[in-house]
C-alpha atoms as a PDB file:
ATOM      1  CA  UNK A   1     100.625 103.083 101.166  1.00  0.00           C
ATOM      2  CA  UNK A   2      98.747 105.927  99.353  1.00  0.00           C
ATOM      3  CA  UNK A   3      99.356 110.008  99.268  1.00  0.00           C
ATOM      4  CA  UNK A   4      97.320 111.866 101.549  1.00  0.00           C
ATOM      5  CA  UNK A   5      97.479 116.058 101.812  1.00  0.00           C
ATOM      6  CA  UNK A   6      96.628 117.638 104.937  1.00  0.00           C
ATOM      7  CA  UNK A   7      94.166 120.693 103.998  1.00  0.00           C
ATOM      8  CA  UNK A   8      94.190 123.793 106.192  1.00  0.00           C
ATOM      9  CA  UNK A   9      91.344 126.094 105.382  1.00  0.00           C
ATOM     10  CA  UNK A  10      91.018 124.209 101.811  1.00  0.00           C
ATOM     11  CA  UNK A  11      94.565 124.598 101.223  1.00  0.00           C
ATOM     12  CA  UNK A  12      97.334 122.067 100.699  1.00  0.00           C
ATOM     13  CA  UNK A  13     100.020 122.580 103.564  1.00  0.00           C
ATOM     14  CA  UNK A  14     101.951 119.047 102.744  1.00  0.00           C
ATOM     15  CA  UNK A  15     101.652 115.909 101.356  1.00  0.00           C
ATOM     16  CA  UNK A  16     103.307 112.658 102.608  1.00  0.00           C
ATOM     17  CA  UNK A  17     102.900 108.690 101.727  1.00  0.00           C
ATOM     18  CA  UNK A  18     101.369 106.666 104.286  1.00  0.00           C
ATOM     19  CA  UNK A  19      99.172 104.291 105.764  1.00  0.00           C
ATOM     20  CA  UNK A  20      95.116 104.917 106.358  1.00  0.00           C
ATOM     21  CA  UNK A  21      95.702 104.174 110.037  1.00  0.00           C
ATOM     22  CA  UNK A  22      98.643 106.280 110.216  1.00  0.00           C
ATOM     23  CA  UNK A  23      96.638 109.610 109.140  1.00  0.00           C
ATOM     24  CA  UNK A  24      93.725 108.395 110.369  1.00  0.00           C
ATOM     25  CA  UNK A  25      95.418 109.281 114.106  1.00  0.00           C
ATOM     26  CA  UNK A  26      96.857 112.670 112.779  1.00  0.00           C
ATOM     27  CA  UNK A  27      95.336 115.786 113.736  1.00  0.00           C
ATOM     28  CA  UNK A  28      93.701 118.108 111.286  1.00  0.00           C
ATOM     29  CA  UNK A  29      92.170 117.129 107.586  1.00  0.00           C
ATOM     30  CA  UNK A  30      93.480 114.781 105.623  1.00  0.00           C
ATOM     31  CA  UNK A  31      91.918 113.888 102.232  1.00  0.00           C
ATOM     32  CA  UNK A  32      93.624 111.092 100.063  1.00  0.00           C
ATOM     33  CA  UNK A  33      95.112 112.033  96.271  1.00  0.00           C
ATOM     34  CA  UNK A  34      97.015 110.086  93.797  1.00  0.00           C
ATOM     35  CA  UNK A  35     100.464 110.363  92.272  1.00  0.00           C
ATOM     36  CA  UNK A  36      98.996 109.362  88.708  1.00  0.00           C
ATOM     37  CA  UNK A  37      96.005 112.183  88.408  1.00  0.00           C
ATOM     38  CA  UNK A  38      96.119 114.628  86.171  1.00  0.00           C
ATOM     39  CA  UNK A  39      93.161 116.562  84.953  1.00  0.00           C
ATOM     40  CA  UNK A  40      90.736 114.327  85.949  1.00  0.00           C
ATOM     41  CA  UNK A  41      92.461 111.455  84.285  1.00  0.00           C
ATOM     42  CA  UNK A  42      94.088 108.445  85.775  1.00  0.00           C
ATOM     43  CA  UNK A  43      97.278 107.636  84.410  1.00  0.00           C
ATOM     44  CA  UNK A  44      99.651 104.312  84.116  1.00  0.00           C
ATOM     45  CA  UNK A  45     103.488 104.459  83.425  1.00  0.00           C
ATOM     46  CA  UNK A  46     105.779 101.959  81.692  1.00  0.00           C
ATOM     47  CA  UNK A  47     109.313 101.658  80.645  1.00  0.00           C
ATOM     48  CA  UNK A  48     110.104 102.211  76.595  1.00  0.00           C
ATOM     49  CA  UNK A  49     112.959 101.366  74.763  1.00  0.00           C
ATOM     50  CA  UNK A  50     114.141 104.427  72.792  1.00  0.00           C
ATOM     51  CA  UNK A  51     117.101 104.714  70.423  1.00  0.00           C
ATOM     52  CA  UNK A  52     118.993 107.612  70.917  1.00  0.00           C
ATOM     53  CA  UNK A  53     122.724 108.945  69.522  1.00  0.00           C
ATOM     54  CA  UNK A  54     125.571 109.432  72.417  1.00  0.00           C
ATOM     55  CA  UNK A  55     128.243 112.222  72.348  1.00  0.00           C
ATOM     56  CA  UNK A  56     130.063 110.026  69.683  1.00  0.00           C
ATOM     57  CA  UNK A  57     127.624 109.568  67.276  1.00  0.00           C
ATOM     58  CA  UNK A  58     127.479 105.916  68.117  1.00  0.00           C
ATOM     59  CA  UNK A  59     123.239 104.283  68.661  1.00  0.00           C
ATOM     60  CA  UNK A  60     122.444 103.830  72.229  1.00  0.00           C
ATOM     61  CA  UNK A  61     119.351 102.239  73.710  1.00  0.00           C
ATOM     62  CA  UNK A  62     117.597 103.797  76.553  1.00  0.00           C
ATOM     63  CA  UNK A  63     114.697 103.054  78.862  1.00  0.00           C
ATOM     64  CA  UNK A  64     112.406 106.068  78.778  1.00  0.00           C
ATOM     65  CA  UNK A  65     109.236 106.106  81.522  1.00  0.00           C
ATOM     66  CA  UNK A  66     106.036 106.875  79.478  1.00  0.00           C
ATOM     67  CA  UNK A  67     102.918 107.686  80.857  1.00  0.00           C
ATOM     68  CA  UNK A  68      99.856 107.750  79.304  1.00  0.00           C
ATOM     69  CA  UNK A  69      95.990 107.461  80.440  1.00  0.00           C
ATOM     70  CA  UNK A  70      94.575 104.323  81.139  1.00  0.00           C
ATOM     71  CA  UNK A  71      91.266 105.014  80.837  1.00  0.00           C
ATOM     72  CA  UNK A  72      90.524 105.114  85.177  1.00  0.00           C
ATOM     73  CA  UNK A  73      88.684 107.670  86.430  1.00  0.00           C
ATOM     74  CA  UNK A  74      91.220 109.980  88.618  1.00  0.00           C
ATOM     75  CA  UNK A  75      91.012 110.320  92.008  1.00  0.00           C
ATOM     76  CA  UNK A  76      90.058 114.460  92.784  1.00  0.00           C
ATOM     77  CA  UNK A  77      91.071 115.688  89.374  1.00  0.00           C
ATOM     78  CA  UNK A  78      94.898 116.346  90.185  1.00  0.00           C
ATOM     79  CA  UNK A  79      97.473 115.614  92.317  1.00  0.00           C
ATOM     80  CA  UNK A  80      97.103 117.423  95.364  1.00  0.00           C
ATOM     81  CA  UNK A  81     100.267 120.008  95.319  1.00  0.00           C
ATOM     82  CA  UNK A  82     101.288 122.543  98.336  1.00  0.00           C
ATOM     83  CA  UNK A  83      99.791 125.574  97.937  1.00  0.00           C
ATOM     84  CA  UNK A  84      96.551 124.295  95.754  1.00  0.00           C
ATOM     85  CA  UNK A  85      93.599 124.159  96.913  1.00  0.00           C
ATOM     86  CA  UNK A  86      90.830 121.540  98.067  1.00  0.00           C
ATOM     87  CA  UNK A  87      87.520 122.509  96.794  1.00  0.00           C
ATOM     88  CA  UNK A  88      85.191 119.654  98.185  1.00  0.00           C
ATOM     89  CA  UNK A  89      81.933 120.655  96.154  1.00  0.00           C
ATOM     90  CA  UNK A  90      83.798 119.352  93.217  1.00  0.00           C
ATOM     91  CA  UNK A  91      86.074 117.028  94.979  1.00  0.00           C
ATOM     92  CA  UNK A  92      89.163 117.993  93.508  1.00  0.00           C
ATOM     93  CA  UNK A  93      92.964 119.705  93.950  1.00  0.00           C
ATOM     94  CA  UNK A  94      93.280 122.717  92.229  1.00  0.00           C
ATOM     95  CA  UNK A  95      96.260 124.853  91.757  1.00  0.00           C
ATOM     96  CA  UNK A  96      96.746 128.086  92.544  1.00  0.00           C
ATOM     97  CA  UNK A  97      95.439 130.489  89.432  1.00  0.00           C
ATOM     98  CA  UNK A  98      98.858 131.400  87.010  1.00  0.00           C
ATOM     99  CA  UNK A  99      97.248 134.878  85.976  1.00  0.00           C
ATOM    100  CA  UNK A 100      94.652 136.701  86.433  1.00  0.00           C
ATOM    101  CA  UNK A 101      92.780 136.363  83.039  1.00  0.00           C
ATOM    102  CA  UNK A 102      92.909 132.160  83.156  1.00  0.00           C
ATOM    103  CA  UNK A 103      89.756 130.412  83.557  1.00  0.00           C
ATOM    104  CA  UNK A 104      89.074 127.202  85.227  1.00  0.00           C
ATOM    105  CA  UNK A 105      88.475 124.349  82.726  1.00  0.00           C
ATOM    106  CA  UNK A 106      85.190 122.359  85.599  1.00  0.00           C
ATOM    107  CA  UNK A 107      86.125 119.134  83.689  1.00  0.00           C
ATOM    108  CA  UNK A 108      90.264 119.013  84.249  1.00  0.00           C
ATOM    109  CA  UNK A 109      90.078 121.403  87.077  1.00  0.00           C
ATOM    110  CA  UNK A 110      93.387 122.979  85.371  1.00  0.00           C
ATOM    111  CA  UNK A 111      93.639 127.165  84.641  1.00  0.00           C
ATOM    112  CA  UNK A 112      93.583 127.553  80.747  1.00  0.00           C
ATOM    113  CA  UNK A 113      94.776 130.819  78.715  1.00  0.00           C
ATOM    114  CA  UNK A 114      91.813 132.763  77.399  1.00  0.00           C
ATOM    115  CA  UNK A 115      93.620 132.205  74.114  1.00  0.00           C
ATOM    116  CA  UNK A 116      94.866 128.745  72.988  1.00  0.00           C
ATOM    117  CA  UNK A 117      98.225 128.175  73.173  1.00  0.00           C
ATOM    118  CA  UNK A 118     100.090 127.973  69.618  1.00  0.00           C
ATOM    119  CA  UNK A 119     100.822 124.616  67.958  1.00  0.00           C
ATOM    120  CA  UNK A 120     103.488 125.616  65.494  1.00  0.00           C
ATOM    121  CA  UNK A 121     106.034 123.654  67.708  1.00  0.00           C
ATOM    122  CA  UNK A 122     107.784 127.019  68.673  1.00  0.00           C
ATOM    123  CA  UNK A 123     108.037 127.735  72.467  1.00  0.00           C
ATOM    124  CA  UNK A 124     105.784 130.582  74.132  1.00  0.00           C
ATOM    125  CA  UNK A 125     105.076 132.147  77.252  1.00  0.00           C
ATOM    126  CA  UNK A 126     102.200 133.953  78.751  1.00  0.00           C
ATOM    127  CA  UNK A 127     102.387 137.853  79.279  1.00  0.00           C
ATOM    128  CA  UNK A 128      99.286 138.765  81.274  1.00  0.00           C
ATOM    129  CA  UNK A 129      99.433 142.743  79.684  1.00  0.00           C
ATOM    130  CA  UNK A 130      98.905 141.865  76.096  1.00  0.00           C
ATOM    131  CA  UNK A 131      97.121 138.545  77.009  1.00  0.00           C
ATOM    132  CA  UNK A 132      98.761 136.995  74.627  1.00  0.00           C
ATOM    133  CA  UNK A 133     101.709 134.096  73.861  1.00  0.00           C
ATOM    134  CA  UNK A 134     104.965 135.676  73.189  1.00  0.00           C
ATOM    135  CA  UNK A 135     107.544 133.827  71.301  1.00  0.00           C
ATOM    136  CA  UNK A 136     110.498 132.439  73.450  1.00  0.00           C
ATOM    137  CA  UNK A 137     113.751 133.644  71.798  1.00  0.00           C
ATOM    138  CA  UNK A 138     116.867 132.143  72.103  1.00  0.00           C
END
């Protein structure tokens, strides 16, 4: 079983889990995409142990799913998404542009800020007027 998305005028319309032979009898365009791509990276998951404190106070242990890159190439940049696009020059999913003022990274095929998003570990969002981050306040 793999992902495929039907593409309707190089856009995403769905994406289901099947077999080749099953979408290769479907009408339409169907191009193939995988769960674990991300920016042009192929990514593995595993299971982690992780210590964490309950309500009480008391130590619990927890199985967290990590993911992390495992060095494959990934399969059209990103996970095909409804609503993104299928550019075929470059072979990739692309979704749809955030603002106005983002630019497309070729390499990840993922919109980026014109300015870097702070790493001070507070929380920001985007306002397209200033084109700037703006602190998220409680």
């Amino acid at each position: 079983m793999a992902h495929f998305a039907k593409v309707v005028d190089g856009v995403v319309e769905r994406v289901i889990v099947a077999e080749q032979d099953f979408v290769d009898t479907q009408e339409g365009t169907w191009v193939q995409t995988s769960y674990n791509t991300h920016g042009g990276k192929h990514f593995s998951f595993r299971l982690e142990d992780v210590e964490e404190l309950d309500a009480d106070g008391n130590t619990v242990t927890v199985s967290v799913e990590v993911s992390y890159p495992d060095g494959g190439e990934g399969l059209r940049k990103n996970y095909a998404s409804i609503g993104a696009t299928y550019d075929s020059v470059r072979d990739a999913f692309i979704a749809p542009k955030p603002y106005a003022s983002w630019v497309l990274d070729e390499d990840t095929c993922w919109w980026n800020a014109p300015v870097a998003y702070p790493t001070d570990g507070k929380f920001y969002q985007w306002d397209e007027d200033t084109g700037a981050w703006v602190e998220i306040r409680d």
